[in-house]
PDB file of N, CA and C in Angstrom:
ATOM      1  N   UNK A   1      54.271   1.009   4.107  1.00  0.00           N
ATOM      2  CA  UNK A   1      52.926   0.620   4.396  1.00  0.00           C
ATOM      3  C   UNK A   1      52.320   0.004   3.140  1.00  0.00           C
ATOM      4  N   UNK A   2      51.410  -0.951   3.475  1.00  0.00           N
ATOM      5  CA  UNK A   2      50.921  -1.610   2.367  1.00  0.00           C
ATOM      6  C   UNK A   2      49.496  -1.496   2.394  1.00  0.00           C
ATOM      7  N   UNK A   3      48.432  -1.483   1.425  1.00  0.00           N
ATOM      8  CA  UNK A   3      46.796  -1.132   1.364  1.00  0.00           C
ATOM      9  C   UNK A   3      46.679  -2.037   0.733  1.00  0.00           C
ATOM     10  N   UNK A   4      45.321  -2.658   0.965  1.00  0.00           N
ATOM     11  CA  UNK A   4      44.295  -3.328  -0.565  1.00  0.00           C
ATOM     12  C   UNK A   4      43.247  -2.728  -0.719  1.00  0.00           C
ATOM     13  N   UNK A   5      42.559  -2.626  -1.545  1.00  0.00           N
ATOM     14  CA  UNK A   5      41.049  -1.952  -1.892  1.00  0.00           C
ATOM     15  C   UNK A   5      40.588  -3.079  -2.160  1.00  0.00           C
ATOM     16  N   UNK A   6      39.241  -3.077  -2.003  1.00  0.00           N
ATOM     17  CA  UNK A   6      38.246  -3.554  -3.005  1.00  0.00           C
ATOM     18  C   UNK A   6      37.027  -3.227  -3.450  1.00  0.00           C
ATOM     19  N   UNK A   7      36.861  -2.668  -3.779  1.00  0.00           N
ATOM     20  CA  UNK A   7      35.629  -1.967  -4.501  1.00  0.00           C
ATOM     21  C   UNK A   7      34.639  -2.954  -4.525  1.00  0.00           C
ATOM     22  N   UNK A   8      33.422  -2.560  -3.646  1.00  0.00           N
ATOM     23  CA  UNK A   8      32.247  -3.547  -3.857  1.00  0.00           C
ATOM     24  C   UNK A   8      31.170  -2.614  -3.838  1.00  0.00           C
ATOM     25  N   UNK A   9      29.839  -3.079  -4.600  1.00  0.00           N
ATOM     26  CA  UNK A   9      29.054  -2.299  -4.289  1.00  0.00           C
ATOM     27  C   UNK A   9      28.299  -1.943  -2.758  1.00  0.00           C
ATOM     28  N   UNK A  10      28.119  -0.657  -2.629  1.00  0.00           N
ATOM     29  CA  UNK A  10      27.421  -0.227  -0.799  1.00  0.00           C
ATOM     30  C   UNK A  10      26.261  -1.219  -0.878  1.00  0.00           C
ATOM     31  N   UNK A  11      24.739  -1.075  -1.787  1.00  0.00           N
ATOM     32  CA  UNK A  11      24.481  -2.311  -1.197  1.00  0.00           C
ATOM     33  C   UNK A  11      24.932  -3.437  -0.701  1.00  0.00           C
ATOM     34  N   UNK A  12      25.675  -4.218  -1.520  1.00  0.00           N
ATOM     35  CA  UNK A  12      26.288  -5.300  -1.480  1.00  0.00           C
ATOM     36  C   UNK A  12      26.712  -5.915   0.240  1.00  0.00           C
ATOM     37  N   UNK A  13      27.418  -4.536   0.165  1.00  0.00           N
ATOM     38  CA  UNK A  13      28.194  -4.536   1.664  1.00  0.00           C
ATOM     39  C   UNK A  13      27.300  -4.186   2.760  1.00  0.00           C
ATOM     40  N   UNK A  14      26.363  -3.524   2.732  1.00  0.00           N
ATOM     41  CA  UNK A  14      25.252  -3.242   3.331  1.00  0.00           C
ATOM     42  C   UNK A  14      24.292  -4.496   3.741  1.00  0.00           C
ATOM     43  N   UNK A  15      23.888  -5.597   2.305  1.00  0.00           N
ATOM     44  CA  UNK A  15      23.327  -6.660   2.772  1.00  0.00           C
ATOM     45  C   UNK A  15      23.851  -7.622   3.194  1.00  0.00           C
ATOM     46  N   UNK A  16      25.187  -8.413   3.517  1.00  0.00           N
ATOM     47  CA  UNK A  16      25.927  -8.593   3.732  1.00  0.00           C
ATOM     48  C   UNK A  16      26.566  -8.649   5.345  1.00  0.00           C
ATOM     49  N   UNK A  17      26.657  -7.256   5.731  1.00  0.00           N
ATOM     50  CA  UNK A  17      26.119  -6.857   7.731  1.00  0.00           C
ATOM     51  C   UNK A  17      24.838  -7.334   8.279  1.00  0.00           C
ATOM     52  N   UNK A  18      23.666  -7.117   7.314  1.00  0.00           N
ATOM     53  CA  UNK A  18      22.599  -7.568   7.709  1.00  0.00           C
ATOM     54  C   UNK A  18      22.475  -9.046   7.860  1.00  0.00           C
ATOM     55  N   UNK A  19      22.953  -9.649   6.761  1.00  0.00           N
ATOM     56  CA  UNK A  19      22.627 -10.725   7.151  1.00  0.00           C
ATOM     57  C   UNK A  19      23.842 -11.885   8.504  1.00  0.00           C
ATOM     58  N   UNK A  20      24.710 -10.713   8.527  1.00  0.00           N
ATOM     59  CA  UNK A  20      25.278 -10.907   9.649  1.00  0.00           C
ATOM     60  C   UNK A  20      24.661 -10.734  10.665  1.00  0.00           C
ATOM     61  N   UNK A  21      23.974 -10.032  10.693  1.00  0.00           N
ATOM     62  CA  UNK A  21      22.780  -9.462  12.268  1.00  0.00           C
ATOM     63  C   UNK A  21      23.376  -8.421  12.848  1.00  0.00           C
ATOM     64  N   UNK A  22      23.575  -7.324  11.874  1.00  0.00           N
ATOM     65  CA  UNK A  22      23.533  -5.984  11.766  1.00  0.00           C
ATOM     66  C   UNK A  22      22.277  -5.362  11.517  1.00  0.00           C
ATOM     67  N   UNK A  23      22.330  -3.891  12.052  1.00  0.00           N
ATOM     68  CA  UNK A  23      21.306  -3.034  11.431  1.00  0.00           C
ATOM     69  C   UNK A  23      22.357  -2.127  10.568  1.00  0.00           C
ATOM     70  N   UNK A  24      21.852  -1.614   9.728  1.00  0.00           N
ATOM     71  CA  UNK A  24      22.306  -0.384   8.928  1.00  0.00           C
ATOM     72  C   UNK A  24      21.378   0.608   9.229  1.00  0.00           C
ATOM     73  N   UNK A  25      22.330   1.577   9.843  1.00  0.00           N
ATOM     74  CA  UNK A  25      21.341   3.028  10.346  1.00  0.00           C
ATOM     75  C   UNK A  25      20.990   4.070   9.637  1.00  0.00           C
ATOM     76  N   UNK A  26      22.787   4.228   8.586  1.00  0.00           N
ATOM     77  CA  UNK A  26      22.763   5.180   7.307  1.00  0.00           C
ATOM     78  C   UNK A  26      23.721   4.834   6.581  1.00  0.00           C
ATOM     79  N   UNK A  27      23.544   5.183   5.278  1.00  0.00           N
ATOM     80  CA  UNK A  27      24.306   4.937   4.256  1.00  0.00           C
ATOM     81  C   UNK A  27      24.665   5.747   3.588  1.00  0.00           C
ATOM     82  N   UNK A  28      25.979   6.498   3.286  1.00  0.00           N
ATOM     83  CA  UNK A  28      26.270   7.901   2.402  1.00  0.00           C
ATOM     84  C   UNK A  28      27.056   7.074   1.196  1.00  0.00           C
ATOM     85  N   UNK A  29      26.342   7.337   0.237  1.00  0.00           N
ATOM     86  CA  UNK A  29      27.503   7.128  -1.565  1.00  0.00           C
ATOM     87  C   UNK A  29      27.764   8.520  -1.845  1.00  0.00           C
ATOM     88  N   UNK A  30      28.897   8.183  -2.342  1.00  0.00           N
ATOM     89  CA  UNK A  30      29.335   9.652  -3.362  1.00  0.00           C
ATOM     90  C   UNK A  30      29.847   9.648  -4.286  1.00  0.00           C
ATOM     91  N   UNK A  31      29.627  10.186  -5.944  1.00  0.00           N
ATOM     92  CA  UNK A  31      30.695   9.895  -6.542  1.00  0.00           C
ATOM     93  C   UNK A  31      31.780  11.685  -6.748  1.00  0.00           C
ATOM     94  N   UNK A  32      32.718  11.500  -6.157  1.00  0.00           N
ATOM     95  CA  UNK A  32      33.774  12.992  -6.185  1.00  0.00           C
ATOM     96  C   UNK A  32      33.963  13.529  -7.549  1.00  0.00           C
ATOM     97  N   UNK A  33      34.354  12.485  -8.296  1.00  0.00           N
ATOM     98  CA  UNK A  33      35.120  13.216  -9.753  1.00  0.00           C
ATOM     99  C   UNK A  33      33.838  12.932 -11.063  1.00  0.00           C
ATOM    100  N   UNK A  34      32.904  12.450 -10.306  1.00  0.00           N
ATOM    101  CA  UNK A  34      32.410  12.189 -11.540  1.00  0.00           C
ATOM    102  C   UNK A  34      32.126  10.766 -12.220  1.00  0.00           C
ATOM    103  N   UNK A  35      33.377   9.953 -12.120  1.00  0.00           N
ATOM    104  CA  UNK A  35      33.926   8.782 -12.853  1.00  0.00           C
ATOM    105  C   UNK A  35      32.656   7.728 -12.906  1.00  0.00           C
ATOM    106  N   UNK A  36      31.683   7.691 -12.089  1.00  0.00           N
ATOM    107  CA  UNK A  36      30.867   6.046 -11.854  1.00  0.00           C
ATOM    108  C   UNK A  36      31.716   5.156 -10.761  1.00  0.00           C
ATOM    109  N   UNK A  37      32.306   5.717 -10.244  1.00  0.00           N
ATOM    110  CA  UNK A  37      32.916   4.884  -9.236  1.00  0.00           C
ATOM    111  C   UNK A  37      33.053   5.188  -7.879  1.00  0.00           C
ATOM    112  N   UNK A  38      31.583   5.209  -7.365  1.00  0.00           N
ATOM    113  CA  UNK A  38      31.187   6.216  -6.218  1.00  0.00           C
ATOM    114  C   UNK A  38      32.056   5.559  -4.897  1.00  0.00           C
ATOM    115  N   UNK A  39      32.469   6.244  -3.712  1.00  0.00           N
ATOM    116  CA  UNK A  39      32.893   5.526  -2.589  1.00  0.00           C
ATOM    117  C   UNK A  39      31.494   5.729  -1.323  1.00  0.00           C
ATOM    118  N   UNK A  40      31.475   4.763  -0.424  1.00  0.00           N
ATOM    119  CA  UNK A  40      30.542   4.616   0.215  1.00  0.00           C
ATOM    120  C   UNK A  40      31.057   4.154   1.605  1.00  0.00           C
ATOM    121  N   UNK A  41      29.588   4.686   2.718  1.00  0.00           N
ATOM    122  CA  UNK A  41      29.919   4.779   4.435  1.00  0.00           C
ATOM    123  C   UNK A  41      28.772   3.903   4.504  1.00  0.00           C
ATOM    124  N   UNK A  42      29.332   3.649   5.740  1.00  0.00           N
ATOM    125  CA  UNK A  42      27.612   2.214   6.188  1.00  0.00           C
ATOM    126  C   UNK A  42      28.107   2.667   7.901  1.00  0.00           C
ATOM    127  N   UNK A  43      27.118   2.646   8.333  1.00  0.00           N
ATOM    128  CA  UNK A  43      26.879   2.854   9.571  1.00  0.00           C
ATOM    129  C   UNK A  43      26.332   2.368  10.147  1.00  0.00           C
ATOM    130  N   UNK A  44      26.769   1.395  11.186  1.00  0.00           N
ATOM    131  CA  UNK A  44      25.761  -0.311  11.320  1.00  0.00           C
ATOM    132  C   UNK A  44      26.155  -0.478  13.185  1.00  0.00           C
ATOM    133  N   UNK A  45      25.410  -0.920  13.432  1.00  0.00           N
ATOM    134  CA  UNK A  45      25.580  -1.475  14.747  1.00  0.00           C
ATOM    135  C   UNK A  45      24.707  -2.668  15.191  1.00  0.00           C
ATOM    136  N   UNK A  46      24.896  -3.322  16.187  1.00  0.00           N
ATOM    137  CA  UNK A  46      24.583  -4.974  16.580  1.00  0.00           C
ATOM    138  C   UNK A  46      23.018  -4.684  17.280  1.00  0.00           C
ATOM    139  N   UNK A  47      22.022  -5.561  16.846  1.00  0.00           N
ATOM    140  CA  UNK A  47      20.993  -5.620  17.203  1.00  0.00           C
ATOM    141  C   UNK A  47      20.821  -5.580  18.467  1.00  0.00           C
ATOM    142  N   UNK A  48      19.749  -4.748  19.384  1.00  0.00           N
ATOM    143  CA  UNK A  48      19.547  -4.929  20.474  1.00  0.00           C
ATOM    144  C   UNK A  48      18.913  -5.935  21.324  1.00  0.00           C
ATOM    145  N   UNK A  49      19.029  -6.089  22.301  1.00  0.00           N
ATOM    146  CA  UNK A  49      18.879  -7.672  22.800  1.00  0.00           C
ATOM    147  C   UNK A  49      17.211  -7.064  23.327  1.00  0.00           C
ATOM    148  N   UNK A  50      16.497  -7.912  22.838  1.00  0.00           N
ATOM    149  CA  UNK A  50      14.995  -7.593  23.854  1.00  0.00           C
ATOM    150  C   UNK A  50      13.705  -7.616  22.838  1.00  0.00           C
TER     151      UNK A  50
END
């Protein structure tokens, strides 16, 4: 199996959906060890029609 990462910032990726014509509902950062290199959830779904 093969992976890529890329580390971007959660805003980043957050504004980004939006201006896709997303909402962002919630957003969790965390950093685990400490390091400054937090990982992050976005929780987004497609605008409602109306």
């Amino acid at each position: 199996m093969s992976l890529d990462v890329h580390l971007l910032p959660i805003e980043r990726v957050a504004a980004l959906a939006e201006r896709a014509g997303l909402v962002v509902d919630a957003t969790l950062v965390r950093d685990l060890d400490g390091t400054g290199a937090p990982q992050g959830c976005l929780l987004v779904r497609k605008r409602s029609r109306g």
